[in-house]
C-alpha atoms as a PDB file:
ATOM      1  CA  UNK A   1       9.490  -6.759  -8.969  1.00  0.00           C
ATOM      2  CA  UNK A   2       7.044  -3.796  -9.470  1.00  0.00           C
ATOM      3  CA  UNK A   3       7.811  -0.545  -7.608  1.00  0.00           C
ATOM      4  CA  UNK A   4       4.807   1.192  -6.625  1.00  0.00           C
ATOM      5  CA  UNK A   5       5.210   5.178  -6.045  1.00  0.00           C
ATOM      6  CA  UNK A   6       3.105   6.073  -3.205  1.00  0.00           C
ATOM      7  CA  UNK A   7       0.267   8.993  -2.760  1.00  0.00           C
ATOM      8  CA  UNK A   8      -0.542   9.162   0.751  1.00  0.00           C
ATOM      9  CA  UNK A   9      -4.056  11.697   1.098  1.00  0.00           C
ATOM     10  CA  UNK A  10      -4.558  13.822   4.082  1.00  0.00           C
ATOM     11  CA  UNK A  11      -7.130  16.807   3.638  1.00  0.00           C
ATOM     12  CA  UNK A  12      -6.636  16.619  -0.293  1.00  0.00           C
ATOM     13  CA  UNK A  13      -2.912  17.177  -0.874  1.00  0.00           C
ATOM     14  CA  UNK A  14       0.225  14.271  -0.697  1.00  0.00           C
ATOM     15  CA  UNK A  15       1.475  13.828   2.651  1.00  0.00           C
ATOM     16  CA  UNK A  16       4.127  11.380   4.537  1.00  0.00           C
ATOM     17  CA  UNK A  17       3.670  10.294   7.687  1.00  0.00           C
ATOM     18  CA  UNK A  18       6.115   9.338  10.227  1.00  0.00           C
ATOM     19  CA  UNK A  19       5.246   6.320  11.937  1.00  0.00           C
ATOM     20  CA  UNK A  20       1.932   6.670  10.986  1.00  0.00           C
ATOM     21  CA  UNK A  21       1.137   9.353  12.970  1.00  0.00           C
ATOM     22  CA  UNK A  22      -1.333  12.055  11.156  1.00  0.00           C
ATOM     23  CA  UNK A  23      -0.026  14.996  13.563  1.00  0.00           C
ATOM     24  CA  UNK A  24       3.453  14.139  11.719  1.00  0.00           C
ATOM     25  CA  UNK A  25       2.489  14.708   8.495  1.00  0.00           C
ATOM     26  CA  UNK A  26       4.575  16.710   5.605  1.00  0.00           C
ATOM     27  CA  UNK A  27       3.166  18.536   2.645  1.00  0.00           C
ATOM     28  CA  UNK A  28       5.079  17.288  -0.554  1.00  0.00           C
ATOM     29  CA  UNK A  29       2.395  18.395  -3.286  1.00  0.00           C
ATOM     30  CA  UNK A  30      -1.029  19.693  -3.405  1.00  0.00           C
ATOM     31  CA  UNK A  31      -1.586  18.939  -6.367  1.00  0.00           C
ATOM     32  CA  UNK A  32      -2.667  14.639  -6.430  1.00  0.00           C
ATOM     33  CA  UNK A  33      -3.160  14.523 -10.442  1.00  0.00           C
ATOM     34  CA  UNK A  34      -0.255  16.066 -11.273  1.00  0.00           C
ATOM     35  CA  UNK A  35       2.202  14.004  -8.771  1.00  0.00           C
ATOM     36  CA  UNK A  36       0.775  10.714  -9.891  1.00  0.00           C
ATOM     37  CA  UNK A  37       1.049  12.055 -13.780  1.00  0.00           C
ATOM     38  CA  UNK A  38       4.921  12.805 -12.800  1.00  0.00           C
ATOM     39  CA  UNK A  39       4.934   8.783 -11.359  1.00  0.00           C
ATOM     40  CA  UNK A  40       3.687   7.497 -14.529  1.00  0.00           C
ATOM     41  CA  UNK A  41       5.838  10.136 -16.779  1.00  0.00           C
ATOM     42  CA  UNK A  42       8.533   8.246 -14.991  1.00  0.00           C
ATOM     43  CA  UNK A  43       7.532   5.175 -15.962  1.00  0.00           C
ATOM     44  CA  UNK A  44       5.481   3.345 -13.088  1.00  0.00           C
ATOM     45  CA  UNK A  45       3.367   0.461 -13.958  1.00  0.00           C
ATOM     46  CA  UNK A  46       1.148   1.189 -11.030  1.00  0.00           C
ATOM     47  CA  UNK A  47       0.495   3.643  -8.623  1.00  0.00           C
ATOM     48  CA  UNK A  48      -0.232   3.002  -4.660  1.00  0.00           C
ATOM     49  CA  UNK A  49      -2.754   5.716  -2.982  1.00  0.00           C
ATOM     50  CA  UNK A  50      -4.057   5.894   0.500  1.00  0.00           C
ATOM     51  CA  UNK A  51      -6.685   8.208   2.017  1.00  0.00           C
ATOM     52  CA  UNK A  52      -5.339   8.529   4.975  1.00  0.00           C
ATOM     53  CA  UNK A  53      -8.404  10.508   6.476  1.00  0.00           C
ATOM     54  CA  UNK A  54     -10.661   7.536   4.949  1.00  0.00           C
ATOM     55  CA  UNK A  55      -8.667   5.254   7.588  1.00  0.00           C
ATOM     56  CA  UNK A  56      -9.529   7.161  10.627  1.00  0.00           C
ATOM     57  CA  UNK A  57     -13.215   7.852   9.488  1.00  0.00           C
ATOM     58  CA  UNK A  58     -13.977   4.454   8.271  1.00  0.00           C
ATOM     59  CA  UNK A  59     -15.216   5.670   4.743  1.00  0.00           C
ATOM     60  CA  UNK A  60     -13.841   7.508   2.044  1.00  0.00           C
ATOM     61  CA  UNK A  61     -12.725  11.016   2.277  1.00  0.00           C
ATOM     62  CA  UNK A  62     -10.207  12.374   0.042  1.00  0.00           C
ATOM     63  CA  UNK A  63     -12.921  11.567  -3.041  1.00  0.00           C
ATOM     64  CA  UNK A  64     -11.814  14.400  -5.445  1.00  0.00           C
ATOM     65  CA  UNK A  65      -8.183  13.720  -4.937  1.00  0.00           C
ATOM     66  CA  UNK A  66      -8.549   9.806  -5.634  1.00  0.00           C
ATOM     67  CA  UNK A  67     -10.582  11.007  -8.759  1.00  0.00           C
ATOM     68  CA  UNK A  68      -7.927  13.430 -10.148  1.00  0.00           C
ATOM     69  CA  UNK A  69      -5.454  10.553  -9.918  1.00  0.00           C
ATOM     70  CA  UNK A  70      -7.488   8.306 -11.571  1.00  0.00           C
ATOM     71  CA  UNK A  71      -7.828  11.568 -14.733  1.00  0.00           C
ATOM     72  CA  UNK A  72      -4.513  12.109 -14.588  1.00  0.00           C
ATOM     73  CA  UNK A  73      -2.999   8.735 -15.428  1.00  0.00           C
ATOM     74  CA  UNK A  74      -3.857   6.134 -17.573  1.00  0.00           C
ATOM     75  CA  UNK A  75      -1.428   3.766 -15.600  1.00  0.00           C
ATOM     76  CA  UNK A  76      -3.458   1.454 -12.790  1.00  0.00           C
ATOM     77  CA  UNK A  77      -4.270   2.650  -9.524  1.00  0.00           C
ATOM     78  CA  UNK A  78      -4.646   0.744  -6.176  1.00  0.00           C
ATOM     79  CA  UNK A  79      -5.950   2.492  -3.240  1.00  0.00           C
ATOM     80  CA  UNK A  80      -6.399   1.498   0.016  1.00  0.00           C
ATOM     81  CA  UNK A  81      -7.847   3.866   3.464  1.00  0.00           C
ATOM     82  CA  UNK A  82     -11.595   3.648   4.215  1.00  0.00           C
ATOM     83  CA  UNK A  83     -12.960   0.983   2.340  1.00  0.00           C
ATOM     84  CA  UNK A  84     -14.994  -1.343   4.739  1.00  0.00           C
ATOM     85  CA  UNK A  85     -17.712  -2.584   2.876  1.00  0.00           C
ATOM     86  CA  UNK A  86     -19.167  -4.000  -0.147  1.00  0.00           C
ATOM     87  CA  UNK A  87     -20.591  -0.798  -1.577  1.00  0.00           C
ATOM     88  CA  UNK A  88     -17.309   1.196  -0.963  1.00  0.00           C
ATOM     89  CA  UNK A  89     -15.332  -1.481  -3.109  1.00  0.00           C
ATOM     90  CA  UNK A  90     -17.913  -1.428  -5.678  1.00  0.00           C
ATOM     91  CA  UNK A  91     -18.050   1.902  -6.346  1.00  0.00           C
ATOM     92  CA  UNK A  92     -14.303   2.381  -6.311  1.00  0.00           C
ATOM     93  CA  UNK A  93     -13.592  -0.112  -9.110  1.00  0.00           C
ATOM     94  CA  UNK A  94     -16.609   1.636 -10.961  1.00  0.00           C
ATOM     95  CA  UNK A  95     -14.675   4.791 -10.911  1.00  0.00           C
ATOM     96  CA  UNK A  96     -11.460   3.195 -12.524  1.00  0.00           C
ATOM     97  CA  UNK A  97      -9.483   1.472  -9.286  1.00  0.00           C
ATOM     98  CA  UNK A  98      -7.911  -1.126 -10.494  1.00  0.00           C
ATOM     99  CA  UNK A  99      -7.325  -3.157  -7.261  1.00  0.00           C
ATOM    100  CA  UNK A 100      -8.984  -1.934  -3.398  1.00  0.00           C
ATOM    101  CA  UNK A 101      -6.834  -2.187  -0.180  1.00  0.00           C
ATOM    102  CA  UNK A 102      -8.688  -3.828   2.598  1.00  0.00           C
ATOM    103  CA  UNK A 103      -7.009  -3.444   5.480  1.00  0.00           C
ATOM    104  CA  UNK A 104      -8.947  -3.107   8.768  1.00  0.00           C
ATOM    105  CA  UNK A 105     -11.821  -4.789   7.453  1.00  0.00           C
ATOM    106  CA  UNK A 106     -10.009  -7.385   7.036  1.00  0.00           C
ATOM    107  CA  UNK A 107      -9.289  -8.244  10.654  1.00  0.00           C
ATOM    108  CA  UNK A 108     -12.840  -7.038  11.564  1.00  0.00           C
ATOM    109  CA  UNK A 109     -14.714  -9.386   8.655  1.00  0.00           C
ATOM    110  CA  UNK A 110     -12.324 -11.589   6.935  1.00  0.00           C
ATOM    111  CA  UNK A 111     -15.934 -13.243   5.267  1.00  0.00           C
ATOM    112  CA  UNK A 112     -16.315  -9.434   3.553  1.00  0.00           C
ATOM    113  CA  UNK A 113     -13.180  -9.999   2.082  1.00  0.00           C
ATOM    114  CA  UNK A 114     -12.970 -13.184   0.891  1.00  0.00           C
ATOM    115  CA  UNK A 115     -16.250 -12.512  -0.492  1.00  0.00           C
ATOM    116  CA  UNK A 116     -14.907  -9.185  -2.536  1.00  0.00           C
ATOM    117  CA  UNK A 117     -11.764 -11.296  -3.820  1.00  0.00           C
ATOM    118  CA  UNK A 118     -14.117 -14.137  -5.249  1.00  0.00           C
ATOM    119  CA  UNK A 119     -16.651 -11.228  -6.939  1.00  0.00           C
ATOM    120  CA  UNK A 120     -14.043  -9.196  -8.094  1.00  0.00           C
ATOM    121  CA  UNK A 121     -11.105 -11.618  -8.968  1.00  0.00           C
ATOM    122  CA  UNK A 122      -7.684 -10.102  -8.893  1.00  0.00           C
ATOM    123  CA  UNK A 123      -8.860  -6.318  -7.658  1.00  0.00           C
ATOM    124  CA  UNK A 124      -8.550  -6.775  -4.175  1.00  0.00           C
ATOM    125  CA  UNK A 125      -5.688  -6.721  -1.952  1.00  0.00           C
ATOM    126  CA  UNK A 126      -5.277  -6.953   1.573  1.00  0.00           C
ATOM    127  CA  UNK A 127      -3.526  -4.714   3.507  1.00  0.00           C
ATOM    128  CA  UNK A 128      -1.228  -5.650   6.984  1.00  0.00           C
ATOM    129  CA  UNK A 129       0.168  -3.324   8.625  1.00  0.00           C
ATOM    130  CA  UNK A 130       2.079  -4.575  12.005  1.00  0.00           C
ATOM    131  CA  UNK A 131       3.389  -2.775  15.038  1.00  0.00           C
ATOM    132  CA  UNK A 132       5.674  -4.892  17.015  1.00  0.00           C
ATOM    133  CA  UNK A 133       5.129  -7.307  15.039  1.00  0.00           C
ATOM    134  CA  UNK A 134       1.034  -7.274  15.729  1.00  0.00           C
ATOM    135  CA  UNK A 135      -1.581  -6.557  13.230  1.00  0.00           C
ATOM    136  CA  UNK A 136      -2.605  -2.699  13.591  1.00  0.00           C
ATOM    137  CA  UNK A 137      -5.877  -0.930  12.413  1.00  0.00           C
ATOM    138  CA  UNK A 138      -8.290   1.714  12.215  1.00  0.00           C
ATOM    139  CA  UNK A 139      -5.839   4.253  10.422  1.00  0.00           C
ATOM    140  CA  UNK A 140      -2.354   2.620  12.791  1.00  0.00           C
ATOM    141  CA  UNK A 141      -4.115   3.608  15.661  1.00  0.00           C
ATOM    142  CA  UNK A 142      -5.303   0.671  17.484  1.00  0.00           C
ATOM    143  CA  UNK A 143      -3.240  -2.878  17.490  1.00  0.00           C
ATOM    144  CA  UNK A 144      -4.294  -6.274  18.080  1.00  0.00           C
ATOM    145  CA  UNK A 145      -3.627  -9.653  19.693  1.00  0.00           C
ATOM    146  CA  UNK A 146      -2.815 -11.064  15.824  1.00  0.00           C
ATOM    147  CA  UNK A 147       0.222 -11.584  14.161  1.00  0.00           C
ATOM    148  CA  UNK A 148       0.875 -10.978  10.445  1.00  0.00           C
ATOM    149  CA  UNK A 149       0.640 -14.531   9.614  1.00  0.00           C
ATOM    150  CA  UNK A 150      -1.548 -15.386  11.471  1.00  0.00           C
ATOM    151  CA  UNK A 151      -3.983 -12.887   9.334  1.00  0.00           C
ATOM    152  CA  UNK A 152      -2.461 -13.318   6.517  1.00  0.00           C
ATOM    153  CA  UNK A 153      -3.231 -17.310   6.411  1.00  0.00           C
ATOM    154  CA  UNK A 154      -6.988 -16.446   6.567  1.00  0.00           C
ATOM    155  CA  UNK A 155      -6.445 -15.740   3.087  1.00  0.00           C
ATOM    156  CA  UNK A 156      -4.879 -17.831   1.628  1.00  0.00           C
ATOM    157  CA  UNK A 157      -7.664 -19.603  -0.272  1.00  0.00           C
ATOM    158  CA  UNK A 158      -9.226 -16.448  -0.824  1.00  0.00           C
ATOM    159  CA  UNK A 159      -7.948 -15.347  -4.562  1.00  0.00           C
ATOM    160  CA  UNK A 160      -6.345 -11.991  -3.104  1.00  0.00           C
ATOM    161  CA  UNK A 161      -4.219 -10.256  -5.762  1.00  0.00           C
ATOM    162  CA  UNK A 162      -1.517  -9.792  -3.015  1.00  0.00           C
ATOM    163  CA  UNK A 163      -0.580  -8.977   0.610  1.00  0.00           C
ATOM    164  CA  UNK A 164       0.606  -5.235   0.972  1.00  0.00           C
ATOM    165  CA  UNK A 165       3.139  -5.849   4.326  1.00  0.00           C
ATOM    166  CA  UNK A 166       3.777  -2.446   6.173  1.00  0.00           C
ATOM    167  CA  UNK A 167       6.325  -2.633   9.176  1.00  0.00           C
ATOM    168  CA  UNK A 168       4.592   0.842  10.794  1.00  0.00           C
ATOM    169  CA  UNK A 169       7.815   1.189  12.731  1.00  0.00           C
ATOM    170  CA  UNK A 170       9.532   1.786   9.994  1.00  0.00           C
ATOM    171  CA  UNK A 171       7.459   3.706   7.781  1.00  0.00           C
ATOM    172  CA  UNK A 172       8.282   7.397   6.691  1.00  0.00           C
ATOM    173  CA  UNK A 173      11.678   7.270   9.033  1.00  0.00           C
ATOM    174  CA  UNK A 174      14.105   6.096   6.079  1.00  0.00           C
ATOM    175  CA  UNK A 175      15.183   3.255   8.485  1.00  0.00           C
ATOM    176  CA  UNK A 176      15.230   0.904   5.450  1.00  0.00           C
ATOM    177  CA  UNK A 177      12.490  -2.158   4.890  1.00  0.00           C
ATOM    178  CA  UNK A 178      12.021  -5.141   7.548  1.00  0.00           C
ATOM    179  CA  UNK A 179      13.627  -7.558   4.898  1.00  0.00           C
ATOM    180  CA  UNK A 180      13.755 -10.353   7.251  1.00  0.00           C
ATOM    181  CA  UNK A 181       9.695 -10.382   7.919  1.00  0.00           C
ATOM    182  CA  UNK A 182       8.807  -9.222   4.881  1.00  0.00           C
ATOM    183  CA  UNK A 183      10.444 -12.103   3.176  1.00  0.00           C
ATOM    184  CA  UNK A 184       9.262 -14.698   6.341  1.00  0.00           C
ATOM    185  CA  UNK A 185       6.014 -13.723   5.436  1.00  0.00           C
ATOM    186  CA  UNK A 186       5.875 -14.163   1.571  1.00  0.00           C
ATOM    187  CA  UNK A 187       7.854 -17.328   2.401  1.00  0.00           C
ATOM    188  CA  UNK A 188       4.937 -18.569   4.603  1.00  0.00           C
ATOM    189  CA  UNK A 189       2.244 -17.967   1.837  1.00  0.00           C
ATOM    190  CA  UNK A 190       1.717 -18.719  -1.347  1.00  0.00           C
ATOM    191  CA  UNK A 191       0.046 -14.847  -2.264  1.00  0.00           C
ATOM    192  CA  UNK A 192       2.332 -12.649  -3.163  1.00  0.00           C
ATOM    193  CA  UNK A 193       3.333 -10.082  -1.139  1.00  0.00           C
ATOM    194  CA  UNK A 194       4.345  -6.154  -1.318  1.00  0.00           C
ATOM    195  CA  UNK A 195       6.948  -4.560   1.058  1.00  0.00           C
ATOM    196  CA  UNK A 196       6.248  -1.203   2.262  1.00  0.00           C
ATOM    197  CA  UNK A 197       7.657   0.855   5.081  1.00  0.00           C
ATOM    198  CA  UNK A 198      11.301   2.767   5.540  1.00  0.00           C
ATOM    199  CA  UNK A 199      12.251   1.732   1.996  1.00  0.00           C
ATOM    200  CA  UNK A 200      14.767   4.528   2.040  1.00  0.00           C
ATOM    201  CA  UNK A 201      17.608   4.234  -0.641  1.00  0.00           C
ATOM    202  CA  UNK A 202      18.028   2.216  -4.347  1.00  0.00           C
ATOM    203  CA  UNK A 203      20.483  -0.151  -1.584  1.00  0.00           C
ATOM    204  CA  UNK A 204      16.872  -0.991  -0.067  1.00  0.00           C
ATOM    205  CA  UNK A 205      15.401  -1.672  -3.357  1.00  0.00           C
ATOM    206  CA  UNK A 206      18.535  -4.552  -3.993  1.00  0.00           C
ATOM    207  CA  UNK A 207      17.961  -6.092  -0.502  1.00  0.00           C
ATOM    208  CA  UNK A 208      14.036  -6.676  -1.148  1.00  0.00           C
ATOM    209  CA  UNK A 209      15.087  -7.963  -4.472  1.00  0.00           C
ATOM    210  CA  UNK A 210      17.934 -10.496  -3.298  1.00  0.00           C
ATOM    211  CA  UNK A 211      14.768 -12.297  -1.314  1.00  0.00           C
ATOM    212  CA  UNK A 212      12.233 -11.821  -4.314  1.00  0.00           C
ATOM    213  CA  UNK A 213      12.041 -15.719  -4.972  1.00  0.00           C
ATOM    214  CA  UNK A 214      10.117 -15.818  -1.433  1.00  0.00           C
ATOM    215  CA  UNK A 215       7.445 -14.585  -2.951  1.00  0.00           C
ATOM    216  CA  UNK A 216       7.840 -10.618  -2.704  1.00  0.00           C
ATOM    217  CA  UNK A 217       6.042  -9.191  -5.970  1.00  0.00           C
ATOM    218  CA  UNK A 218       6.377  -5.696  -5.191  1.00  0.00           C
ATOM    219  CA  UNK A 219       7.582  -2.533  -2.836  1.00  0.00           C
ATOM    220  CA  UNK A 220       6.119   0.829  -1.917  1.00  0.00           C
ATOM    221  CA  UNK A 221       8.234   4.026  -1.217  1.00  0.00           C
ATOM    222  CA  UNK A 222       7.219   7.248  -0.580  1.00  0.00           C
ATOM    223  CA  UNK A 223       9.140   9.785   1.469  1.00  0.00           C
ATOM    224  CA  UNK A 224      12.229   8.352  -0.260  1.00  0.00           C
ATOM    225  CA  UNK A 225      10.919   9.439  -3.774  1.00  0.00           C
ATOM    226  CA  UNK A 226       9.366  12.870  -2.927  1.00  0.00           C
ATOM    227  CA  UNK A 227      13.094  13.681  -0.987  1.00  0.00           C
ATOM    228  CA  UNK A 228      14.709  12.614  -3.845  1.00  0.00           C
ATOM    229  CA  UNK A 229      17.213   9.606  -1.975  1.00  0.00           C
ATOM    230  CA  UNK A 230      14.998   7.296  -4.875  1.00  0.00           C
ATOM    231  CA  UNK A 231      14.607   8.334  -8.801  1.00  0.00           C
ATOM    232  CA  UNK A 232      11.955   6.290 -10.065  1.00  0.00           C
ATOM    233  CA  UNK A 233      13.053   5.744 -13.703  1.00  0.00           C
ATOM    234  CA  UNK A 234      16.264   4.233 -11.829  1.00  0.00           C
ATOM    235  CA  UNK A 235      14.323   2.417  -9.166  1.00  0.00           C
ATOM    236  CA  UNK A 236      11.942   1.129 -11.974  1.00  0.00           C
ATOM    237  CA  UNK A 237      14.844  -0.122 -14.189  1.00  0.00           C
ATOM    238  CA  UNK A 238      16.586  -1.829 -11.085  1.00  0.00           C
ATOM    239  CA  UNK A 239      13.956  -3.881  -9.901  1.00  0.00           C
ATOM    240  CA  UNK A 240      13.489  -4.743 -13.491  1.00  0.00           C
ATOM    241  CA  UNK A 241      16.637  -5.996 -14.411  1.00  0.00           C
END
């Protein structure tokens, strides 16, 4: 299981969110490169970044922070938050992304991303995020009549490097990770899927691992790094054992 270290953007610095709310955002660096050099320092194998601004505008914004991540570290990036069409994705994995997070475009045109996943094999991902169990979009702040699965079965033909799973009610409150859903979900599917949201202690980490035959590849933390409740090297080392 790969941990990812997260690097969430708002207005060019690394920010956590509480329940995906952009007013409840804290400062933990603003400096992007030099955080994601730390990650990879560390030892990550990848590193997950979000524009968080990009989500709410519906195109990229945090540009110059996404590219002094990608100068800092050699390691590969995946980044997710604003990318909604074909042009976006392009030029992202021109610039050195190594996999694109579709996430509202992919309740809003499934055909766009099934389309990316066949031209670009094993560089995209698609991103769910769920309130209540729904699929939510637009940057968290609208939610749908969908389900996870239900979304995530659209897909399922589609070649998509993996399903990044985000329980919003859980994320950046150190609540720990949905286990149960995350590992429902990977059950019901045959991509693999990446746990994100309240991942909040290495006790976490061994409970996402226990279920990791479903079909979970993967897990995100953030807040739980930058305060220090997760070291990375040890994180990185326990998920690889």
């Amino acid at each position: 299981m790969i941990l990812f270290p997260a690097i969430d953007l708002k207005d060019g610095a690394c920010v956590r969110l509480k329940l995906g709310l952009m007013d409840q955002a804290t400062v933990f660096n603003t400096d992007p490169g030099a955080q994601a050099a730390e990650f990879a320092a560390a030892g990550a194998q990848w590193i997950h970044v979000v524009d968080l601004n990009g989500a709410f505008a519906g195109k990229p914004v945090n540009a110059g922070a996404v590219e002094s991540i990608l100068k800092a570290v050699k390691v590969p990036v995946q980044l997710g938050g604003g990318i909604r069409d074909m042009a976006t994705i392009e030029d992202w994995l021109g610039r050195g992304v190594s996999r694109v997070i579709l996430g509202t475009v992919a309740l809003r045109d499934p055909e766009l991303v099934k389309q990316a996943c066949k031209r670009f094999p094993g560089k995209v991902a698609v991103g769910i995020d769920a309130k209540g169990g729904r699929v939510a979009v637009e940057g968290w702040a609208e939610t749908s009549d969908l389900t996870v699965l239900e979304l995530a079965l659209k897909f399922e033909d589609a070649g998509a490097a993996a399903i990044i799973y985000t329980d919003i009610d859980r994320d950046g409150v150190l609540t720990g990770p949905n286990v149960e859903a995350t590992a429902a979900l990977a059950q019901a599917i045959t991509t693999p899927v990446i746990a994100s949201g309240g991942v909040s202690s290495l006790d976490d980490l061994r409970a996402l691992k226990a279920v990791a035959s479903s079909g979970i590849a993967g897990v995100i933390s953030g807040r739980a790094i930058y305060d220090g409740r997760i070291d990375v090297k040890e994180a990185i080392r326990l998920l690889a054992e």
